[in-house]
Protein backbone atom coordinates (compact mmCIF):
# COMPACT_ATOMS: atom_id res chain seq x y z
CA UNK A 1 35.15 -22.64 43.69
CA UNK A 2 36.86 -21.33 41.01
CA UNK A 3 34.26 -18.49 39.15
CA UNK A 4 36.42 -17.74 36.28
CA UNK A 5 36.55 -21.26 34.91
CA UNK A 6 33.39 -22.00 33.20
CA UNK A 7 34.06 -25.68 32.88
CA UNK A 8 34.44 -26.10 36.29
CA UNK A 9 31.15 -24.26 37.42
CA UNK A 10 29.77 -27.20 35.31
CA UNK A 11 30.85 -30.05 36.50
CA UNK A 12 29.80 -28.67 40.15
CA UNK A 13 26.38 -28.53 38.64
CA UNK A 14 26.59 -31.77 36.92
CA UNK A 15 27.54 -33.41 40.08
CA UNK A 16 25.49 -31.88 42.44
CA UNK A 17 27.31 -29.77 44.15
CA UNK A 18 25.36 -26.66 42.86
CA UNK A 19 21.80 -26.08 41.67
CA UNK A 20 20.56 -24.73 38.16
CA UNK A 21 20.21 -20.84 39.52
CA UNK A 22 23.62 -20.69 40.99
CA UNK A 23 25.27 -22.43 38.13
CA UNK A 24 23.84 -20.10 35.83
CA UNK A 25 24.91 -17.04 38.14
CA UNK A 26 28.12 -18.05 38.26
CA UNK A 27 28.32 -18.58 34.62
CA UNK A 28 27.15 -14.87 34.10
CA UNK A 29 29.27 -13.47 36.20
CA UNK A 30 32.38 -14.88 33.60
CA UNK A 31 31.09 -13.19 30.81
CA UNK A 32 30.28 -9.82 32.73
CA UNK A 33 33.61 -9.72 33.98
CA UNK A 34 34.61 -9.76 30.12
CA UNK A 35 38.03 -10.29 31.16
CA UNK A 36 38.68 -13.19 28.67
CA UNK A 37 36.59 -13.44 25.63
CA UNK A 38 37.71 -17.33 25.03
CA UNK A 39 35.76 -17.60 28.54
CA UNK A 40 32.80 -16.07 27.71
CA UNK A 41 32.31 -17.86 25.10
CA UNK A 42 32.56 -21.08 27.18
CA UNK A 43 30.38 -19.53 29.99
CA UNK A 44 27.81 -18.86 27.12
CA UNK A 45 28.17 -22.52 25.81
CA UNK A 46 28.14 -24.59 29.20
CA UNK A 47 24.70 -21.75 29.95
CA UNK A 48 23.35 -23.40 26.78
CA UNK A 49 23.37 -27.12 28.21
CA UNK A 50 22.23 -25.87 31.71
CA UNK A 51 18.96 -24.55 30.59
CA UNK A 52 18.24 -20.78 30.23
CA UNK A 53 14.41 -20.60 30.16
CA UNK A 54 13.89 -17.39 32.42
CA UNK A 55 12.87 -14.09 31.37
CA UNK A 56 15.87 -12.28 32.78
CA UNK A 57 18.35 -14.95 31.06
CA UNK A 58 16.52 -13.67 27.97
CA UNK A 59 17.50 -10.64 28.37
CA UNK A 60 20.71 -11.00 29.42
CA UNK A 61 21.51 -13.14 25.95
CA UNK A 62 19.73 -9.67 24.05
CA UNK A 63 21.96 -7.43 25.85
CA UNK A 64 25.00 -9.58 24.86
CA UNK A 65 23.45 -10.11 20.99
CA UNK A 66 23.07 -6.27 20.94
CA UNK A 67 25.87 -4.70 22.16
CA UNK A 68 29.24 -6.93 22.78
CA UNK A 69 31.72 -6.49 20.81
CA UNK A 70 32.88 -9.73 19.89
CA UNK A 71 30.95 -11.28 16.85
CA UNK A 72 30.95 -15.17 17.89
CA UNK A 73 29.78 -14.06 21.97
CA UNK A 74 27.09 -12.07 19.33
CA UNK A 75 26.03 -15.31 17.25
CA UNK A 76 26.08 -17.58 20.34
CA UNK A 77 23.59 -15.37 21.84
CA UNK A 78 21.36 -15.32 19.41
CA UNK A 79 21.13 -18.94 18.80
CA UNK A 80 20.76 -19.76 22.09
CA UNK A 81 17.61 -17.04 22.50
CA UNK A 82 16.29 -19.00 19.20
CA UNK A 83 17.18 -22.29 20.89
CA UNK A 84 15.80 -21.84 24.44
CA UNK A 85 12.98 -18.77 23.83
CA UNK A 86 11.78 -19.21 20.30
CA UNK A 87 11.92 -22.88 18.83
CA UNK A 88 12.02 -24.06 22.25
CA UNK A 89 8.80 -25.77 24.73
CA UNK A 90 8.48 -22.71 26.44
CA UNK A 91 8.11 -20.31 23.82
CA UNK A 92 8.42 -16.24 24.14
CA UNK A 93 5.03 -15.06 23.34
CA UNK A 94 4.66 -11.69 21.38
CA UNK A 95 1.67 -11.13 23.62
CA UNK A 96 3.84 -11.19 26.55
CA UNK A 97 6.75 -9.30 25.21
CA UNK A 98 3.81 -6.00 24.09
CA UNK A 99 2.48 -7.05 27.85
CA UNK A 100 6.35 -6.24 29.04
CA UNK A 101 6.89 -3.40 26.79
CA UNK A 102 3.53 -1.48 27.90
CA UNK A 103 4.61 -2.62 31.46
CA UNK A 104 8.11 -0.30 30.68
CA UNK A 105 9.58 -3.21 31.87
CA UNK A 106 11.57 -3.43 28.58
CA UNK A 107 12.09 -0.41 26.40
CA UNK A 108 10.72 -0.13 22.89
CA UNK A 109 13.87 -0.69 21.10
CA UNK A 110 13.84 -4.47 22.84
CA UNK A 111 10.17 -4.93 22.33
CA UNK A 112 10.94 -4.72 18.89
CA UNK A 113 14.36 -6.48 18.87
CA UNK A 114 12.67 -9.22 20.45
CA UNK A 115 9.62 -9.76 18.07
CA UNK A 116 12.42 -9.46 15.30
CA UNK A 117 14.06 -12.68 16.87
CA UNK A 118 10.82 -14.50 17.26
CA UNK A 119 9.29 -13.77 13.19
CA UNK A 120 13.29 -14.57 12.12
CA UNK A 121 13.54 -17.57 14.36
CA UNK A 122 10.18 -19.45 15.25
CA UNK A 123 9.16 -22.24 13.46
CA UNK A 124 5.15 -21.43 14.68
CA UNK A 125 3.23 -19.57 12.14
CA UNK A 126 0.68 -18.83 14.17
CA UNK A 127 3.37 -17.10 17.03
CA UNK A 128 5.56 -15.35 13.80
CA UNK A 129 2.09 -13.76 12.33
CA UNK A 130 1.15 -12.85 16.11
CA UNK A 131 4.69 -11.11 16.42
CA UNK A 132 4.42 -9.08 13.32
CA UNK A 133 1.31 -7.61 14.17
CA UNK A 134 2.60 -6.77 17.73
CA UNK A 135 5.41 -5.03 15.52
CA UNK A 136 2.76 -3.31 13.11
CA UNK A 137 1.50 -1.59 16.66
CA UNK A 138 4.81 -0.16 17.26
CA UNK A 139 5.62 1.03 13.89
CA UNK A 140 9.40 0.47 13.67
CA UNK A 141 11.72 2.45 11.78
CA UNK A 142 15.01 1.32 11.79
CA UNK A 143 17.10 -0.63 8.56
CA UNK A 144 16.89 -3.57 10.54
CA UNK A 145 13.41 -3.80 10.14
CA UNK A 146 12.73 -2.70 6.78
CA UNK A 147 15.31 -5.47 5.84
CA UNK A 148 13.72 -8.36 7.52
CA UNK A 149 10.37 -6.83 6.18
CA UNK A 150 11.98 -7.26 2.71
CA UNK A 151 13.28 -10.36 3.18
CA UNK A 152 9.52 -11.86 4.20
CA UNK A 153 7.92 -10.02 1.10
CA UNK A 154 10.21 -11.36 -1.37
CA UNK A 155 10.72 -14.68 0.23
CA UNK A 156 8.22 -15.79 3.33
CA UNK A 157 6.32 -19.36 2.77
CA UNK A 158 3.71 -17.93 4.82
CA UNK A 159 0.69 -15.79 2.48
CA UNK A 160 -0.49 -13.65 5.88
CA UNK A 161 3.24 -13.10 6.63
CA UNK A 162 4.04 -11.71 3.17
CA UNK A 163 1.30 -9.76 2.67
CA UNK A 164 1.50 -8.00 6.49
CA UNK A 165 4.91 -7.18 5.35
CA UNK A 166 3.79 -5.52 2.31
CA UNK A 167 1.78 -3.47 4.65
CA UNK A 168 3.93 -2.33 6.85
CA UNK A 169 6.38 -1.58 4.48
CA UNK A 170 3.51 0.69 2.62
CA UNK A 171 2.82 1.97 6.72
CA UNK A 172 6.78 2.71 7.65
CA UNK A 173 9.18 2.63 4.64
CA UNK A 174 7.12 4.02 1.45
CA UNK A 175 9.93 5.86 0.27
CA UNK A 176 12.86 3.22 0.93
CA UNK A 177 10.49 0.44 -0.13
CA UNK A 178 8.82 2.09 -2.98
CA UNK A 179 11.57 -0.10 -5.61
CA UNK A 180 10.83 -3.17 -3.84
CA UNK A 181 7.09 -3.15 -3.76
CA UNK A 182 7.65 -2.11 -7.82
CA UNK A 183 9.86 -5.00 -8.18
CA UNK A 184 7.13 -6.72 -6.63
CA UNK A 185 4.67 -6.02 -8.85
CA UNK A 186 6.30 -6.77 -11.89
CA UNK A 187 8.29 -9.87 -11.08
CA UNK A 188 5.26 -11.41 -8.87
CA UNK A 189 1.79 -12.59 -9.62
CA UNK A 190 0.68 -13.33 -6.14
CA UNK A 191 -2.50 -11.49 -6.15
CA UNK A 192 -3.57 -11.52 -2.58
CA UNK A 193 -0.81 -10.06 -1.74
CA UNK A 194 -0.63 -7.34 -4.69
CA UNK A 195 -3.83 -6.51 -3.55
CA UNK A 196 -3.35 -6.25 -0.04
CA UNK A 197 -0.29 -3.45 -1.31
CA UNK A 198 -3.05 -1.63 -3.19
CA UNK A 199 -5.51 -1.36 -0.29
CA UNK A 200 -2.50 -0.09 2.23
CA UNK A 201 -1.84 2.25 -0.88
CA UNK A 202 -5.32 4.06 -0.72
CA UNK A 203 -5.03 5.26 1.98
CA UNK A 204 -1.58 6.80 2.32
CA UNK A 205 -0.12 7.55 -1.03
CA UNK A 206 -2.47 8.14 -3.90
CA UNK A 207 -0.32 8.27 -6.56
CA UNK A 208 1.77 5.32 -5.82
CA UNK A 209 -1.64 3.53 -5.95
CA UNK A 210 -2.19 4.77 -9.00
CA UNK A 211 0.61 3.88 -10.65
CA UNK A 212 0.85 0.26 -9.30
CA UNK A 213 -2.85 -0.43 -9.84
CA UNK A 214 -2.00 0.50 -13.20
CA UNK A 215 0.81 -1.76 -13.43
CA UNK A 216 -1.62 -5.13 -12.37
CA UNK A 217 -4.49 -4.00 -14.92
CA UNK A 218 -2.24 -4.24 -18.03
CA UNK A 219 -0.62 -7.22 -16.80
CA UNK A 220 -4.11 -9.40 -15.95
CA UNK A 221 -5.66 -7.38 -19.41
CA UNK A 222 -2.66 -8.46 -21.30
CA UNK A 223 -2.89 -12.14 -19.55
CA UNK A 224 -6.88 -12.19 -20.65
CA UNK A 225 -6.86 -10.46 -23.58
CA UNK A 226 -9.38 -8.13 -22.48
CA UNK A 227 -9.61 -4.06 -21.35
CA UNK A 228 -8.15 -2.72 -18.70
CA UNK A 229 -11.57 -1.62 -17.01
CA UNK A 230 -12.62 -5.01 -16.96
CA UNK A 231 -9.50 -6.76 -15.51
CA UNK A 232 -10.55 -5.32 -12.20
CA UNK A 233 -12.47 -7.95 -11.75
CA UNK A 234 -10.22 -10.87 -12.07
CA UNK A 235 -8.30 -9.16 -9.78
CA UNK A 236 -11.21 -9.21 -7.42
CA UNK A 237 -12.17 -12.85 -8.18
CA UNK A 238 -8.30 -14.13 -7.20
CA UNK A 239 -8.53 -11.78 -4.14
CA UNK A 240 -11.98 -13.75 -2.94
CA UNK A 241 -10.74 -17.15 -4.16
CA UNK A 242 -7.29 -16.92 -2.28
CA UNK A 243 -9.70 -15.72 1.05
CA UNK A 244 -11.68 -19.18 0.48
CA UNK A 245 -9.01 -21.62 0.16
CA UNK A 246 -6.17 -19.69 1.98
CA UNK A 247 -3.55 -20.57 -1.10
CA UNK A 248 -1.90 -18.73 -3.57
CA UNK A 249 -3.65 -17.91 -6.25
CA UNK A 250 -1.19 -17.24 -10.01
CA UNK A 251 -2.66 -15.73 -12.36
CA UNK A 252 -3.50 -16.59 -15.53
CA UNK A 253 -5.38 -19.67 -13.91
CA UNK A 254 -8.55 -19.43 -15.87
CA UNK A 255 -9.19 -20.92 -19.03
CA UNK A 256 -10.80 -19.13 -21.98
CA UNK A 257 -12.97 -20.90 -24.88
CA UNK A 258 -14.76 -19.22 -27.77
CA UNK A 259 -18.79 -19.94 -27.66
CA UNK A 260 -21.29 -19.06 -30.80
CA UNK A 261 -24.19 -18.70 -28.61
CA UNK A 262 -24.82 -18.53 -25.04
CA UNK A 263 -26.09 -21.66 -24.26
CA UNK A 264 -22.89 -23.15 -25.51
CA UNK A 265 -20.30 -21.53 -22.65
CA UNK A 266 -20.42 -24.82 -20.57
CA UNK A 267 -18.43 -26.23 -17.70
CA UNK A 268 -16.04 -28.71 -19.11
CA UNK A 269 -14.19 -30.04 -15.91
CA UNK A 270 -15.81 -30.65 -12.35
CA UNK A 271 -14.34 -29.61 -9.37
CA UNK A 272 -11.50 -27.71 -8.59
CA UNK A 273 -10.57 -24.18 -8.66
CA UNK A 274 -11.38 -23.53 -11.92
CA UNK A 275 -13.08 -20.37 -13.65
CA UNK A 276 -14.22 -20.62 -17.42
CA UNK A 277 -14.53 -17.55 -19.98
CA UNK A 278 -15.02 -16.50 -22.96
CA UNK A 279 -13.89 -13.04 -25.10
CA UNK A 280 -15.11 -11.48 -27.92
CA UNK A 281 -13.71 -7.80 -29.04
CA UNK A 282 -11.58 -7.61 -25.83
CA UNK A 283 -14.57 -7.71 -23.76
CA UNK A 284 -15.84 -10.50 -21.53
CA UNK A 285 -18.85 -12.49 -22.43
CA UNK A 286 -19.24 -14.97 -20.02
CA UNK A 287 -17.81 -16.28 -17.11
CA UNK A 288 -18.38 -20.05 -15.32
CA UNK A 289 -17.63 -19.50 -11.57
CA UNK A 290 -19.24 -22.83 -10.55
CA UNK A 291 -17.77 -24.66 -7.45
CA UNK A 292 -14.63 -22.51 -6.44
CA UNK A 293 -16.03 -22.44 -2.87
CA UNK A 294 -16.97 -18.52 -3.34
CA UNK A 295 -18.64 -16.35 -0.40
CA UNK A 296 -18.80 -13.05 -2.01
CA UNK A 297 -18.74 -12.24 -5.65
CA UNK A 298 -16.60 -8.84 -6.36
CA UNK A 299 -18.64 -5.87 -6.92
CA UNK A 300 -16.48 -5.42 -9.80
CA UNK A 301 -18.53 -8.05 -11.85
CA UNK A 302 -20.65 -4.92 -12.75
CA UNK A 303 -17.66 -3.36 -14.90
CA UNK A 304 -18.46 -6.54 -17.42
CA UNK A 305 -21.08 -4.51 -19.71
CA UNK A 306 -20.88 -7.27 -22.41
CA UNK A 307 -21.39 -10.23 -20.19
CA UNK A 308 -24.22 -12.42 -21.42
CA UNK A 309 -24.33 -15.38 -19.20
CA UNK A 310 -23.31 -16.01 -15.61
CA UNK A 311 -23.04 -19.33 -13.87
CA UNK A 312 -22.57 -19.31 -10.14
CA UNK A 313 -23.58 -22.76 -9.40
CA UNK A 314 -22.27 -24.47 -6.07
CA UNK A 315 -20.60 -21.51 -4.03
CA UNK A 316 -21.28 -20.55 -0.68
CA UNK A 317 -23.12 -17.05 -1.88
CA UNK A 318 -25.48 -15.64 0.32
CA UNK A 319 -26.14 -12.69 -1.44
CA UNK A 320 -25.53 -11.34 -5.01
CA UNK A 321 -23.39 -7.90 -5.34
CA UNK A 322 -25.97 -4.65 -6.16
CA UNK A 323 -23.95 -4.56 -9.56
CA UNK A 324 -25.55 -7.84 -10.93
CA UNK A 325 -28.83 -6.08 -11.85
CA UNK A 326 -26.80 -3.60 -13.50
CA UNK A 327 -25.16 -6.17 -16.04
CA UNK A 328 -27.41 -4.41 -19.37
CA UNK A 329 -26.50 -7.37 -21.65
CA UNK A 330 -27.04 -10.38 -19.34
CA UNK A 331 -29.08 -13.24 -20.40
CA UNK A 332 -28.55 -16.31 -18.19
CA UNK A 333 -27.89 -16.77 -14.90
CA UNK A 334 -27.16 -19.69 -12.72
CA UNK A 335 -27.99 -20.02 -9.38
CA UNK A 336 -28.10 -23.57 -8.42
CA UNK A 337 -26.73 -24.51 -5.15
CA UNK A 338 -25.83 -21.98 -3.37
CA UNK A 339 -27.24 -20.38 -0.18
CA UNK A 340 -28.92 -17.35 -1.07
CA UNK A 341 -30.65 -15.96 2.28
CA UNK A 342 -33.17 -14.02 0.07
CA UNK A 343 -34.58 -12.98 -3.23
CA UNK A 344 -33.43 -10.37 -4.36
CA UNK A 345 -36.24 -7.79 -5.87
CA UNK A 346 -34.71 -7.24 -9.42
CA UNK A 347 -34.44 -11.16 -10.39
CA UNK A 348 -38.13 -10.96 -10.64
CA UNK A 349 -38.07 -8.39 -13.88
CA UNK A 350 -34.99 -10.47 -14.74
CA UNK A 351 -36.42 -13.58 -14.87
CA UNK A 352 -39.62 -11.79 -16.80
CA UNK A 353 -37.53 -10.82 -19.31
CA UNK A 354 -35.18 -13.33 -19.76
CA UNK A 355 -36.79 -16.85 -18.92
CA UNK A 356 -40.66 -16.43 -19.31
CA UNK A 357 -40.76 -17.63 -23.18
CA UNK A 358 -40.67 -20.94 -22.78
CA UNK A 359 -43.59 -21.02 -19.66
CA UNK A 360 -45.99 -19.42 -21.55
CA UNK A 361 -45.19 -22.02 -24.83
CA UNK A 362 -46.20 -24.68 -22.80
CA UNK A 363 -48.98 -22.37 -21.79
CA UNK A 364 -48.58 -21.07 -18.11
CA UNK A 365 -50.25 -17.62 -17.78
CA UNK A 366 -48.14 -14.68 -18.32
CA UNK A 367 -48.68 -13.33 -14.60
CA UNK A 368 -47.26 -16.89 -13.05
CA UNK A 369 -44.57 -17.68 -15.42
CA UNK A 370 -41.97 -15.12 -13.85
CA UNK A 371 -42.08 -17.15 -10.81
CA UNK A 372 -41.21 -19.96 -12.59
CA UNK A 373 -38.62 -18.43 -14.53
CA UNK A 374 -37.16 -17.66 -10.96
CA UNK A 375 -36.98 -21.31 -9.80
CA UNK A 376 -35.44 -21.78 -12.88
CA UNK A 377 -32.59 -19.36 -12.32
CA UNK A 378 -32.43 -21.62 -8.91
CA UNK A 379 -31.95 -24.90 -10.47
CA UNK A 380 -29.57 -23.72 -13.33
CA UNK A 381 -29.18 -26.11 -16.24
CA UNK A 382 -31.98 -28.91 -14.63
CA UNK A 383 -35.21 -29.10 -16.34
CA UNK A 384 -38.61 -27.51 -14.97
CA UNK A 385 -41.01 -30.18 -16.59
CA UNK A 386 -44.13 -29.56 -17.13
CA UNK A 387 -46.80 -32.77 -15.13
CA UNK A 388 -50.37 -33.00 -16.67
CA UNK A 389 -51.21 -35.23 -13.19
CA UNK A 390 -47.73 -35.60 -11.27
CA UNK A 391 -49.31 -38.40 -9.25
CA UNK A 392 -49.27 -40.75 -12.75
CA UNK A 393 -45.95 -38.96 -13.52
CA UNK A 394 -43.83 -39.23 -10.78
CA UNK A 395 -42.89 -42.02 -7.90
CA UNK A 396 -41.11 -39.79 -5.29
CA UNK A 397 -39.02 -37.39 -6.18
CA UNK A 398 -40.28 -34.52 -8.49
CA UNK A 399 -38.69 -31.81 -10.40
CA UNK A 400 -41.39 -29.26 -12.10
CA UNK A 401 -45.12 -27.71 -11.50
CA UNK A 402 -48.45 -28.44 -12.86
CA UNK A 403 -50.95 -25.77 -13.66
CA UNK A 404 -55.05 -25.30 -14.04
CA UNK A 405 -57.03 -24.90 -17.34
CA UNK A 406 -56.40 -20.80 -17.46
CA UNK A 407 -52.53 -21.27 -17.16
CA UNK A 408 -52.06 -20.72 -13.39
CA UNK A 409 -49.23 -22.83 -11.46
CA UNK A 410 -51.61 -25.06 -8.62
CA UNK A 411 -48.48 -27.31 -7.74
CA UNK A 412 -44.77 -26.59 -7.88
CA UNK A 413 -42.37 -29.51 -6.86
CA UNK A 414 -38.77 -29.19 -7.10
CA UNK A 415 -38.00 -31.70 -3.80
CA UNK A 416 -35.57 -33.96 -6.34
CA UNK A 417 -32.58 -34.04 -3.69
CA UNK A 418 -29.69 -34.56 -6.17
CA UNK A 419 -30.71 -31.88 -8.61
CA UNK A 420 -32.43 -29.05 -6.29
CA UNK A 421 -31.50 -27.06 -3.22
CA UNK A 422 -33.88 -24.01 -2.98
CA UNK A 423 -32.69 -21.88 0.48
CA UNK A 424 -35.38 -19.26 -0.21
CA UNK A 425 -38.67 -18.34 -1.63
CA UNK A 426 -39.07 -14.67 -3.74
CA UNK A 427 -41.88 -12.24 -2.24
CA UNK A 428 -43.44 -12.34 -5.12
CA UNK A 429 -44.87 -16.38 -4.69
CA UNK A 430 -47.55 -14.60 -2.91
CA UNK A 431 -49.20 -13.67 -5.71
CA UNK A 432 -49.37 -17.22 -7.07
CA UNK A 433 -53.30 -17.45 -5.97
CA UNK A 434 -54.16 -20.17 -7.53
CA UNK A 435 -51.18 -22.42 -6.21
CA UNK A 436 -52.35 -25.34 -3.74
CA UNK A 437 -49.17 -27.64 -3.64
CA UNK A 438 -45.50 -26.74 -3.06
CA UNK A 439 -42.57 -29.09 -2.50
CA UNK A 440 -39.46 -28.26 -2.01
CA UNK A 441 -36.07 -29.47 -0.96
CA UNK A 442 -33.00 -26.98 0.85
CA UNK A 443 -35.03 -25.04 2.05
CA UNK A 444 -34.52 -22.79 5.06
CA UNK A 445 -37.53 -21.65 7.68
CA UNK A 446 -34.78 -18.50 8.53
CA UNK A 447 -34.94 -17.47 5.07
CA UNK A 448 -38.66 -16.55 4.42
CA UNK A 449 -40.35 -13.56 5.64
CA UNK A 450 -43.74 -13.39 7.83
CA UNK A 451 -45.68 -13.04 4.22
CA UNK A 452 -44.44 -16.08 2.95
CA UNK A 453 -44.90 -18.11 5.97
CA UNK A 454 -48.58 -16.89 6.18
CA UNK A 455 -49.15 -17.89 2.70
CA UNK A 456 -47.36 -21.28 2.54
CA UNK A 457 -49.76 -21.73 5.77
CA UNK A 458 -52.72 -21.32 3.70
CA UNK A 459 -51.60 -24.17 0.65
CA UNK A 460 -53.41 -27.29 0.50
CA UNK A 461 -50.11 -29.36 1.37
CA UNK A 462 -46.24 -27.77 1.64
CA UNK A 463 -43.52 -29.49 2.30
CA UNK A 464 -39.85 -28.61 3.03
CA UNK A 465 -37.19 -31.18 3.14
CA UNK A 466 -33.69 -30.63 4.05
CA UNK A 467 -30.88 -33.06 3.86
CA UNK A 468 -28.21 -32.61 6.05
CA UNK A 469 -26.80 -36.04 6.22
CA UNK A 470 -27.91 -39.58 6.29
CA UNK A 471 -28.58 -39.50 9.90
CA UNK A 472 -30.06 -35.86 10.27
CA UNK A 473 -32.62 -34.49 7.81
CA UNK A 474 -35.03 -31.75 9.09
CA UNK A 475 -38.27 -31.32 7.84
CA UNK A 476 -40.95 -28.69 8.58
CA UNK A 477 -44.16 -27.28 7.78
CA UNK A 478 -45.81 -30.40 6.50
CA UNK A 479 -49.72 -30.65 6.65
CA UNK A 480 -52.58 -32.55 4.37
CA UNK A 481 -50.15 -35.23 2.42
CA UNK A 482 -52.58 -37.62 1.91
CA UNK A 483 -52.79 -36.88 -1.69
CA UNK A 484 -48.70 -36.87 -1.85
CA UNK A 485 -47.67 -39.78 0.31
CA UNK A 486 -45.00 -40.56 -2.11
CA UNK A 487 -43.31 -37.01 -2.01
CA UNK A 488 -41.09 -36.36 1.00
């Protein structure tokens, strides 16, 4: 055999005449001998189109990509770890190059070259956000990093991926990086990732946070037309909105409209993404958050000391921020559709003070109608009618409540499946005790506390209906119907 002719080691293979390992021995052995660089570079070819996929061939390309001297032996390396470790079926994982690294059975300066390769090269998301968080455990140093780091701020298709960066740049380069993240922040308007800056910020450099925080109020006050102290919470709101649908969120993507009154700040398109509000004097008004698939609402809502009206309607909420109650000028709130696990204790004053006049018109008794004004709140812009005998009234479905001589609620029914979805009952029902009827539909046996369930267990008839889909709808608690046999 001839070992210093690369072309001949392959056609041995190729024919049989050798098997994979010693082929790819023999082809090493060329380009260790470095004797002819035109050689290597076939050796590191013809190892290309024998199949490398070993650990230790891995490492023999990084040793060649990191320190030989000749620049195309350097670029054939590194394609061929991209080729065969990377993009390849059997992928380098970053868990098993930390597993190697805390092994010592590659130094640090590898570990990290190699995660490098993978987050430059890999065409996995899932494997390139793995590998930068192996690299955020290692906290690199070197030029090399900060530049790729750059390079997936400023560029990366990947949301996670750009805003990791951000973070380790905060974490390991403030001082190189500090123009970058700048530039960043006034050339960008990818909130989620601004934000993520901010957070990283906080906790390492106060005054950089300072200064950049400053930089996003003026521009989402300017954008808004509003102060700076209440720009916060857009910020916030784009933060949560970008955690529900994972996308990224440009600002200015709300729409404003001028309303006279309250009641006239409506929701205009269905659907969607969308937030409506209005100004007046720089300050905010009211806001329309209605379907935009929202789990938490940003505890910065309570900075909005002008807000009059609040619609939440359709979003995942399962509890309201402490700052709501806070809100001195709010008059309407909307809380239709969503999954509120409880009551919370304040929207019973709220409710008493803000939705109570038109109960006691229609002459409900001052001590029931907060309870009403409640369910209200729960079933936004749907009527609560009034039913003088519901039986006469209504076939089926019913939306409303029906109350004695004196005022007091006997019946409440809000089981109308298209308009309704009550999750939870207030404490304060309990003291309804004159009520003998309640329907309801969305409801949630989880949701109510021993006080409730003992008192629903004392009603005439209660039902709870639940529609989950057309083949599974739960029901519970249903007793004494006879009189309701049309309401499910």
């Amino acid at each position: 055999m001839k070992p210093l002719d690369p072309h001949y080691v392959f056609k041995q293979y190729k024919i049989k005449k050798i098997d994979k390992v010693t082929a790819l021995e023999n082809l090493c052995i060329i380009i260790e001998n470095g004797e002819d660089d035109l050689l290597s570079v076939e050796a590191l070819k013809y190892m290309g189109r024998v199949g490398l996929q070993t650990f230790e061939r891995y490492q023999f390309l990084e040793n060649l990509f990191l320190s030989h001297k000749n620049k195309e032996i350097k670029a054939i390396s590194a394609d061929l770890i991209a080729e065969n470790f990377i993009r390849g079926e059997k992928k380098i994982n970053p868990t098993y190059i930390f597993d190697k690294y805390q092994d010592k059975r590659i130094d640090r300066t590898s570990a990290i070259r190699y995660l490098q390769l993978l987050i430059e090269n890999s065409s996995d998301e899932e494997l390139r956000l793995d590998g930068l968080k192996f690299l955020e455990r290692m906290n690199p140093q070197t030029d090399e990093i900060f530049n790729l780091l750059e390079s997936l701020l400023l560029s990366d298709s990947n949301l996670d991926i750009r805003s990791l960066s951000a973070k380790l740049i905060v974490e390991n380069f403030l001082e190189k990086g500090k123009k970058v993240i700048e530039y960043f922040f006034r050339n960008s308007n990818l909130v989620f990732i601004q934000k993520s800056i901010l957070e990283a910020l906080q906790n390492s450099n106060i005054e950089c946070y300072k200064e950049l925080r400053g930089i996003l109020l003026e521009d989402y006050a300017k954008s808004y037309g509003i102060i700076c102290e209440e720009a916060e919470f857009f910020i916030d709101l784009d933060f949560e909105v970008c955690k529900t649908y994972g996308d990224l969120k440009l600002y200015p993507n709300y729409k404003e409209f001028s309303c006279r009154y309250v009641h006239e700040l409506k929701r205009h398109i269905e659907g969607g993404s969308e937030v409506f509000y209005s100004v007046r004097n720089f300050h905010i008004t009211g806001v329309d958050l209605s379907s935009n698939g929202l789990r938490e609402l940003p505890e910065s809502i309570g900075a909005l000391k002008k807000l009059r009206y609040l619609n939440l309607r359709n979003n995942g909420l399962t509890e309201l921020p402490d700052s709501v109650p806070t809100l001195p000028r709010l008059k309407r709130l909307n809380l239709e559709w969503t999954e509120l696990r409880s009551i919370p204790k304040w929207l019973y004053s709220f409710a008493k003070s803000n939705y109570t006049r038109d109960f006691l018109k229609e002459g409900v008794a001052l001590s029931d109608a907060p309870i009403l004004g409640i369910f209200q709140i729960m079933i936004g812009d749907c009527c609560l009618f009034k039913y003088d005998n519901i039986e006469e009234e209504v076939d089926g479905e019913a939306q409303g409540y029906e109350v004695d001589s004196s005022g007091h609620i006997t019946g409440i029914y809000l089981n109308n499946v298209e308009n309704v979805k009550i999750t939870t009952l207030p404490e304060e029902i309990v003291n309804l005790k004159h009520l003998k009827h309640l329907f309801l539909h969305g409801l949630k046996k989880e949701n109510l506390s021993l006080s409730v369930k003992k008192f629903l267990a004392n009603l005439e008839s209660f039902g709870a209906y639940r529609y989950i889909s057309p083949d599974d709808q739960e029901h519970f608690g249903l007793n004494n119907l006879k009189r309701f046999k049309n309401i499910k």
